[in-house]
Protein backbone atom coordinates (compact mmCIF):
# COMPACT_ATOMS: atom_id res chain seq x y z
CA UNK A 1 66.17 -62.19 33.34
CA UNK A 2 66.87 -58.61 34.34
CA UNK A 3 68.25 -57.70 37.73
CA UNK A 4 66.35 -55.34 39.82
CA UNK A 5 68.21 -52.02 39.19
CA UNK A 6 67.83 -53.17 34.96
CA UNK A 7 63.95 -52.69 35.68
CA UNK A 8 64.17 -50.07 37.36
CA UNK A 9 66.30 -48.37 34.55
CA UNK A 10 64.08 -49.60 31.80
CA UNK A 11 60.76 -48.39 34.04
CA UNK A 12 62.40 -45.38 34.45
CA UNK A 13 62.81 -44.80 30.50
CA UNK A 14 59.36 -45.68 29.70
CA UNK A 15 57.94 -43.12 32.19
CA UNK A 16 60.39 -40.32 30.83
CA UNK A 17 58.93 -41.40 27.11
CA UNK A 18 55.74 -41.11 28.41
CA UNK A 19 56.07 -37.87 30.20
CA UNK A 20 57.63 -36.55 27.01
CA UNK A 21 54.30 -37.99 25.09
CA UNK A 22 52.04 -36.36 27.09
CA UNK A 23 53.74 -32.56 26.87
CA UNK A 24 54.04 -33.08 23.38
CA UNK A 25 50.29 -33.63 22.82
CA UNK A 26 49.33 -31.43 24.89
CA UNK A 27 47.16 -27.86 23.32
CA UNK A 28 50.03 -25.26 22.49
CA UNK A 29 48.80 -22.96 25.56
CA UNK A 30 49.50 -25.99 28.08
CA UNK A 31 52.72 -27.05 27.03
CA UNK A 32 54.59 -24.28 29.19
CA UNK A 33 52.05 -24.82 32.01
CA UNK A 34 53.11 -27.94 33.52
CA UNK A 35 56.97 -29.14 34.15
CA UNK A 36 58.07 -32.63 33.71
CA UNK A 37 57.86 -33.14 37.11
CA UNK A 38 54.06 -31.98 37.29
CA UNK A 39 53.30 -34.43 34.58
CA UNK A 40 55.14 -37.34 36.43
CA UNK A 41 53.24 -36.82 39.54
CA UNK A 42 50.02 -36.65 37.18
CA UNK A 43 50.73 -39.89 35.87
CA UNK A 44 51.46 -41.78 39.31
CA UNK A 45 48.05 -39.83 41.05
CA UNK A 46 46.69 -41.72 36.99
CA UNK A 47 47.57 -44.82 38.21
CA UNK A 48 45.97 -44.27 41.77
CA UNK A 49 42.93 -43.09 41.22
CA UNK A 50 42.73 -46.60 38.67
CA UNK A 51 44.01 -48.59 41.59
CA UNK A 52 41.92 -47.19 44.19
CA UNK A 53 38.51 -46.17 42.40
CA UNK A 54 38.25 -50.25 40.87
CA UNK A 55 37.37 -49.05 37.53
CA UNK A 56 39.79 -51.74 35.95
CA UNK A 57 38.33 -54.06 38.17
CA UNK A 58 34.86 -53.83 36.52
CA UNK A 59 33.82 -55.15 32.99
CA UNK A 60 31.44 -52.87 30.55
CA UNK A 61 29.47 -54.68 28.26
CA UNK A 62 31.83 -55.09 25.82
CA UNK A 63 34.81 -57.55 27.20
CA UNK A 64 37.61 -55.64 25.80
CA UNK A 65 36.16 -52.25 27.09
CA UNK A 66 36.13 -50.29 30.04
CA UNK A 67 34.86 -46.71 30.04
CA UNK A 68 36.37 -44.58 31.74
CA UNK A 69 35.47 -40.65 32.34
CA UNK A 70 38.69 -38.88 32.11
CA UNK A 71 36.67 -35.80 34.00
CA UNK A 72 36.22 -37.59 36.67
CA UNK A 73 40.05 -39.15 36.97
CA UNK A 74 41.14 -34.94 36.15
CA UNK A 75 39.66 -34.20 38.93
CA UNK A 76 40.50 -36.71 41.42
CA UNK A 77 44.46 -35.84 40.36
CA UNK A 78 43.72 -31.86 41.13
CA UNK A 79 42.69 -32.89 44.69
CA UNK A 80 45.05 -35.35 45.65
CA UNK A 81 47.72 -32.65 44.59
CA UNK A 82 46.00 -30.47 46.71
CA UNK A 83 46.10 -32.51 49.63
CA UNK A 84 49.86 -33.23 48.81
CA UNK A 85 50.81 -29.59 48.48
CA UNK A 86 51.97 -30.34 44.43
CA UNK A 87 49.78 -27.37 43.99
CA UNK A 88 46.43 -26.11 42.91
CA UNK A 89 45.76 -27.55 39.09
CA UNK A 90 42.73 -26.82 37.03
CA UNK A 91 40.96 -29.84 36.18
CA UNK A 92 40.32 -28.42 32.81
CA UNK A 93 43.62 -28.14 32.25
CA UNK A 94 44.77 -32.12 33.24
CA UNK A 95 42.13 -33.38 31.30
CA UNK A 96 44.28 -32.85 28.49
CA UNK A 97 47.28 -34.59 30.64
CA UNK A 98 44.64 -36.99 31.76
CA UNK A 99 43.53 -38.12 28.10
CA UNK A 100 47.41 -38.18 26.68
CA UNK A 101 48.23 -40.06 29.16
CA UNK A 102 45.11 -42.58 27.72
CA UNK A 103 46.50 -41.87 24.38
CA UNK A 104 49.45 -43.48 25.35
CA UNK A 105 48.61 -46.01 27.12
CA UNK A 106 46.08 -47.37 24.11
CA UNK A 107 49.11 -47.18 22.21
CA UNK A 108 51.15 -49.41 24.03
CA UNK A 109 48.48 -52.12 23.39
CA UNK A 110 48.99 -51.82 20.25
C-alpha cells in the first residue's frame, strides 16, 4: 500500500495531466486565456459544485447515466471565483474548461 505523501504525489500528477488535458483541448483563442493555475482552481470549484449540487447523487433513467448541464456547472465556477476573488470569468468561456474537464473524466472510465 502507498504511504500518504505517495498519494499525494501520484494525485498530484493526475491533476497536472489533467490540467494539461484541458488547455490542450481547449478552442485556439482560449488557450492563452486561462493559466494553469486558473484551470486547477476550475477543476476543484468542478468537483464542488458535483459535491454540493447532488447531481451524482441522483439516477436518470438510464442506470449508467447522469446528465449533467455543463452551463449550469460554468456558471456556478464563474461565481464561486467571484466570491473567492480568483477573478471575474466568462461562463462562455469555462464551458469549454467545464466540458474538457468531462472529456477527461469519461476517459478515465474507459
Amino acid at each position: 500500500m502507498a504511504d500518504f505523501e505517495e498519494e499525494l504525489r501520484l494525485d498530484a500528477e493526475e491533476e497536472a495531466r489533467e490540467a494539461e488535458f484541458i488547455s490542450c483541448n481547449l478552442p485556439n483563442d482560449l488557450k492563452d486565456k486561462f493559466s494553469t493555475d486558473d484551470i486547477l482552481y476550475m477543476m476543484n470549484a468542478i468537483v464542488d459544485y458535483y459535491m454540493e449540487s447532488g447531481v451524482l447523487d441522483t439516477k436518470g433513467a438510464d442506470d449508467d447515466f447522469v446528465d449533467i448541464n455543463l452551463e449550469t456547472v460554468a456558471e456556478y465556477v464563474c461565481k464561486k471565483a467571484a466570491e473567492e476573488n480568483r477573478g471575474k470569468f466568462n461562463p462562455d468561456d469555462v464551458f469549454f474548461v467545464v466540458q474538457a474537464d468531462m472529456d477527461f473524466q469519461e476517459q478515465c472510465l474507459d
